[in-house]
N, C-alpha and C. Protein backbone atom coordinates (compact mmCIF):
# COMPACT_ATOMS: atom_id res chain seq x y z
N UNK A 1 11.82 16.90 -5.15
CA UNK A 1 10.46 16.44 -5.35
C UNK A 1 9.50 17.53 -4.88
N UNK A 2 8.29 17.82 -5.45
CA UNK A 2 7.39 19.08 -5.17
C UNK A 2 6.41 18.42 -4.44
N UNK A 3 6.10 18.95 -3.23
CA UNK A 3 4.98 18.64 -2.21
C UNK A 3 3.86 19.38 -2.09
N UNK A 4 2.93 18.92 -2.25
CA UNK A 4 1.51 19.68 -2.12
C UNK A 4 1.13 19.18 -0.46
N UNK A 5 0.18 20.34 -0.68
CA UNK A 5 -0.37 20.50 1.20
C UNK A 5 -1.51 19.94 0.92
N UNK A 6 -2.54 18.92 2.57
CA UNK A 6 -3.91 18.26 2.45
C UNK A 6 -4.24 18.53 3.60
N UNK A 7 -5.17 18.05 3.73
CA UNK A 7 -5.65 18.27 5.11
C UNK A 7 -6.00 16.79 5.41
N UNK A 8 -6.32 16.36 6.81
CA UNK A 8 -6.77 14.92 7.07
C UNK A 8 -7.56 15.42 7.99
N UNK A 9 -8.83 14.80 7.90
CA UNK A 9 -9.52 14.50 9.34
C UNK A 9 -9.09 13.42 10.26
N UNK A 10 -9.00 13.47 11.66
CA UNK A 10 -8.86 12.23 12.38
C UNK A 10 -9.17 12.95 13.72
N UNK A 11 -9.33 12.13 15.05
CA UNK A 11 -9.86 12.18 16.10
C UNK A 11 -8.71 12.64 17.07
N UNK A 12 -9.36 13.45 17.69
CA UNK A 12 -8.38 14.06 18.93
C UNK A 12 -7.30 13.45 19.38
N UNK A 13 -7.42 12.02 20.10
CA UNK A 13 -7.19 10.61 20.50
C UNK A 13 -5.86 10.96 19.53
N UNK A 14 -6.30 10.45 18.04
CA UNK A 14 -4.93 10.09 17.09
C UNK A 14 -4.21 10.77 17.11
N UNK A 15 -4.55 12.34 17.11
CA UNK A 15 -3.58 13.39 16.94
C UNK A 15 -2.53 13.38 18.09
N UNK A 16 -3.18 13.66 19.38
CA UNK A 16 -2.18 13.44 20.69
C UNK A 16 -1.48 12.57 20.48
N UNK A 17 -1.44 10.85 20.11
CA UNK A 17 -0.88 9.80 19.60
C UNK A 17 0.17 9.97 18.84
N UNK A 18 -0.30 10.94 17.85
CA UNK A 18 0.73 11.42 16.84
C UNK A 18 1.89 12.37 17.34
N UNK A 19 1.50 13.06 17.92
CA UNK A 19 2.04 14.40 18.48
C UNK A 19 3.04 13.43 19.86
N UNK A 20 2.67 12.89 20.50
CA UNK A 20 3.64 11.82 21.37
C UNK A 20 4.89 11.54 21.29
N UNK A 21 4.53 10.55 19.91
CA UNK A 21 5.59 9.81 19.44
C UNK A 21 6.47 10.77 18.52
N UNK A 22 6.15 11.83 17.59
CA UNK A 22 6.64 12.84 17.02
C UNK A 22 7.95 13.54 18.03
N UNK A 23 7.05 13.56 19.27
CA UNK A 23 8.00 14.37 20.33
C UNK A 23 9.14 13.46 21.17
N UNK A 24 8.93 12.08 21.29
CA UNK A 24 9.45 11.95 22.08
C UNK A 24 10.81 11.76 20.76
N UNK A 25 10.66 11.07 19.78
CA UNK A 25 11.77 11.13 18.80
C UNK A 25 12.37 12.27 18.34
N UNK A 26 11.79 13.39 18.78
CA UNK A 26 12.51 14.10 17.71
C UNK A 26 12.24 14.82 16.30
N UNK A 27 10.59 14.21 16.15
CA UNK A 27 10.39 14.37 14.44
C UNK A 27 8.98 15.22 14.07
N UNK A 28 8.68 15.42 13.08
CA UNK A 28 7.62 16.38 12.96
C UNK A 28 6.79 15.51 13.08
N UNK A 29 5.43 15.75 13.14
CA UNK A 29 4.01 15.38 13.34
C UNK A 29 3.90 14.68 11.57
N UNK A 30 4.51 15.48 10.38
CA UNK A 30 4.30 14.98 9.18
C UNK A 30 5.46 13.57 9.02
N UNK A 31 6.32 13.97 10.03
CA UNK A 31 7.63 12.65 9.27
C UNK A 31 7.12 11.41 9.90
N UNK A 32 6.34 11.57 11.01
CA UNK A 32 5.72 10.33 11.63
C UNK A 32 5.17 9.81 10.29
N UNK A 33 4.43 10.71 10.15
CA UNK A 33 2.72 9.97 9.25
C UNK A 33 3.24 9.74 8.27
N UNK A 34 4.28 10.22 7.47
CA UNK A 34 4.97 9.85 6.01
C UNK A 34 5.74 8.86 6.53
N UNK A 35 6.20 8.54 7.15
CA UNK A 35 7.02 7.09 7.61
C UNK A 35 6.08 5.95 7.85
N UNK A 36 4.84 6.38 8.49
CA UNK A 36 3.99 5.54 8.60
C UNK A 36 3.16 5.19 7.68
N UNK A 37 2.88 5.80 6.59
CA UNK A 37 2.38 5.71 5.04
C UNK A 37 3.18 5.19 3.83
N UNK A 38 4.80 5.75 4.02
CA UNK A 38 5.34 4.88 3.66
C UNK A 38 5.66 3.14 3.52
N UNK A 39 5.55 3.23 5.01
CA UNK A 39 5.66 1.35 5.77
C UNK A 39 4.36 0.65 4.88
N UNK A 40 3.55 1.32 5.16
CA UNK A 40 1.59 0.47 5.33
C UNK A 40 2.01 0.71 3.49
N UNK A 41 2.13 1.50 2.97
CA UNK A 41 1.81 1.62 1.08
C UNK A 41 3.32 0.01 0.55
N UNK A 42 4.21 0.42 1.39
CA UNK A 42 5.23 -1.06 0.62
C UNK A 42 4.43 -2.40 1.13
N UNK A 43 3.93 -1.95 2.05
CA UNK A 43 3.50 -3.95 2.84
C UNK A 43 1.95 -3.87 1.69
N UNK A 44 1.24 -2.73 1.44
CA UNK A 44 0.09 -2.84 0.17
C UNK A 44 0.76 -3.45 -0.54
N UNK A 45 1.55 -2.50 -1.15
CA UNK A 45 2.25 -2.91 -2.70
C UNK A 45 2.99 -4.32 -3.10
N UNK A 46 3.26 -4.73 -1.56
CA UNK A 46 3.77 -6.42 -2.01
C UNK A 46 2.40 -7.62 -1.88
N UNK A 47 1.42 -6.80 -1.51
CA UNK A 47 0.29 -8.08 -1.48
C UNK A 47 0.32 -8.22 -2.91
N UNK A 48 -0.36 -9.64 -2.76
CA UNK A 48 -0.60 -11.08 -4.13
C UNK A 48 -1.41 -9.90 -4.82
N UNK A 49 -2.43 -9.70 -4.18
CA UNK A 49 -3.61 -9.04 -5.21
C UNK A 49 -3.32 -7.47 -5.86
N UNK A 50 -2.11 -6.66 -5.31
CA UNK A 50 -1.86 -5.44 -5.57
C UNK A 50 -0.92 -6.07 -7.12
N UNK A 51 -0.40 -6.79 -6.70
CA UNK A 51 1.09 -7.01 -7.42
C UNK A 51 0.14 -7.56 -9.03
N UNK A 52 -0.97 -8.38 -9.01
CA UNK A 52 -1.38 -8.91 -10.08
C UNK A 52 -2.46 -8.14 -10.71
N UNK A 53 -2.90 -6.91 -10.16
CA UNK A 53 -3.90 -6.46 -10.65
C UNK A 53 -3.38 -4.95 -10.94
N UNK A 54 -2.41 -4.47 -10.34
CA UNK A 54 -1.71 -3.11 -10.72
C UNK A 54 -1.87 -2.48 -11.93
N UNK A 55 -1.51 -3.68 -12.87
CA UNK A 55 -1.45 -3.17 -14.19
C UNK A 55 -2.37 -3.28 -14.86
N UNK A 56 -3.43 -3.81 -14.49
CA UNK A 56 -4.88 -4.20 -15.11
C UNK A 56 -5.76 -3.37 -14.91
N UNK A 57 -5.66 -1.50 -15.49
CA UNK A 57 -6.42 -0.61 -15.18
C UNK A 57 -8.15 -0.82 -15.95
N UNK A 58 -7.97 -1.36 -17.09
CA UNK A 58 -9.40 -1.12 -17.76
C UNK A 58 -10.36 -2.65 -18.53
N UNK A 59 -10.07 -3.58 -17.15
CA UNK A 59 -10.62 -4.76 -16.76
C UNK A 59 -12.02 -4.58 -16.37
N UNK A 60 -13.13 -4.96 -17.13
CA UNK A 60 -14.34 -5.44 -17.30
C UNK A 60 -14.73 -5.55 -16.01
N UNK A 61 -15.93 -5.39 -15.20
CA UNK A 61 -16.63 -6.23 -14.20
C UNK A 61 -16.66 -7.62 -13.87
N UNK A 62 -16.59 -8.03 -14.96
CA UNK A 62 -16.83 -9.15 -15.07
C UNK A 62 -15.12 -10.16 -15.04
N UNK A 63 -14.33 -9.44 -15.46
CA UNK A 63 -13.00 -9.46 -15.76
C UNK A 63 -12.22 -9.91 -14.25
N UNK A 64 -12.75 -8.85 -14.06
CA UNK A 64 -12.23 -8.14 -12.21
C UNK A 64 -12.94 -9.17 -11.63
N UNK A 65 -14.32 -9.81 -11.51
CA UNK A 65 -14.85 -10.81 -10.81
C UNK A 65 -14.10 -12.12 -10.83
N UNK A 66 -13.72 -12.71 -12.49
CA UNK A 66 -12.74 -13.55 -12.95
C UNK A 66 -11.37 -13.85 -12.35
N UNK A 67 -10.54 -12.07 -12.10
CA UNK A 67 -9.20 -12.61 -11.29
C UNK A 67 -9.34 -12.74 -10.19
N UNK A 68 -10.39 -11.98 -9.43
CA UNK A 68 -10.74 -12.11 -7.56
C UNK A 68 -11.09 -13.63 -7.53
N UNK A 69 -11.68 -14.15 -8.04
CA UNK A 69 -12.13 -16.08 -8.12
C UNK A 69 -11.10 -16.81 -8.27
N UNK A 70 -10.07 -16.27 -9.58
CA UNK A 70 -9.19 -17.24 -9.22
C UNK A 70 -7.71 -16.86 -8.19
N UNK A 71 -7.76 -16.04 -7.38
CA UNK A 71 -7.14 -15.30 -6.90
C UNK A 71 -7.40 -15.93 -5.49
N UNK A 72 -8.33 -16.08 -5.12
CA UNK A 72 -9.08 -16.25 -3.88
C UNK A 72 -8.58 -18.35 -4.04
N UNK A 73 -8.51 -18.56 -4.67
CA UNK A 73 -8.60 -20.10 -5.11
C UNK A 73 -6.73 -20.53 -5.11
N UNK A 74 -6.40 -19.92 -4.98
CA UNK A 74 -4.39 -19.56 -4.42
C UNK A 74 -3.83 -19.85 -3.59
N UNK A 75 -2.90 -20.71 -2.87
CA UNK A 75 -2.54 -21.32 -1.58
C UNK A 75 -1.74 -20.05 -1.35
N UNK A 76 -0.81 -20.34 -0.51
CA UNK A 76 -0.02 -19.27 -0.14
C UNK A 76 1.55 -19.20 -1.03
N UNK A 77 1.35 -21.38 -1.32
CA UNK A 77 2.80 -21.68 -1.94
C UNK A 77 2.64 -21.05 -3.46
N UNK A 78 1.26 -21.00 -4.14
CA UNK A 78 0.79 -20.26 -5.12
C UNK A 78 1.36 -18.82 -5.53
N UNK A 79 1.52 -17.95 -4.18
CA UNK A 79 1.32 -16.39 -4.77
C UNK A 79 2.99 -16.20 -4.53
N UNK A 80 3.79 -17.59 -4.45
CA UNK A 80 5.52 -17.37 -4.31
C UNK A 80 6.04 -17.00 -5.68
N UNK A 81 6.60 -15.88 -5.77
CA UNK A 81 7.16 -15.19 -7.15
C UNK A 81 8.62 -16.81 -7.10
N UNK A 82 8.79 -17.34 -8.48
CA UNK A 82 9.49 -18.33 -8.25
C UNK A 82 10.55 -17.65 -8.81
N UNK A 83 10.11 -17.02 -10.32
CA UNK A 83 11.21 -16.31 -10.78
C UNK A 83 10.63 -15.10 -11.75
N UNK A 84 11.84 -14.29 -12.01
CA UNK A 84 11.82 -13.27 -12.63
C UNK A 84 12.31 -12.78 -13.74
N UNK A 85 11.85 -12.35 -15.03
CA UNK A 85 12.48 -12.55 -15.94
C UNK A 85 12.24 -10.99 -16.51
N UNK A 86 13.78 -10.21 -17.01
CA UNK A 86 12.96 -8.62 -17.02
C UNK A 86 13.53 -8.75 -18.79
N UNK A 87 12.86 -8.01 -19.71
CA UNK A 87 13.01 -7.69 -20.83
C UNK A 87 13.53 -6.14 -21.19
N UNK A 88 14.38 -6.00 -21.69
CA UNK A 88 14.06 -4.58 -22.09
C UNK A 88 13.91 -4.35 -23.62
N UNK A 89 13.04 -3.39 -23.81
CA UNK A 89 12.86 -3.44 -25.10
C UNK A 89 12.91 -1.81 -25.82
């Protein structure tokens, strides 16, 4: 896989934080933060609202107002995937 370089801003505080826990394990300053971006992007990617709107790139204002309403209007027993059905085509 090809990796490009970024830069991040963050506060002194975080970095030492980072640099800590990096050291006391064993691991680079980047494998922290990619482990930790990893974790936080799967627990995104399984929310109700990621999972139903993912694929809905070129949804109206008005569209997008429509699924947040009835989205918001959802118990919890609501957003339970009951089943799954895959096609291939």
């Amino acid at each position: 896989m090809a990796t490009k370089a970024m830069n991040i801003k963050m506060d002194e505080e975080r970095l030492a934080d980072i640099k800590s826990v990096a050291t006391v394990f064993h691991m680079s300053m980047t494998d922290v933060v990619m482990d930790a971006l990893d974790e936080y992007l799967a627990k995104m990617k399984n929310d109700p609202f990621y999972r139903l709107t993912v694929n809905v790139e070129d949804a109206s204002e008005e569209e997008t107002r429509e699924i947040l309403g009835e989205l918001d209007t959802l118990s919890d027993d609501d957003l339970q995937i009951a089943s799954v059905k895959h096609f291939n085509v």
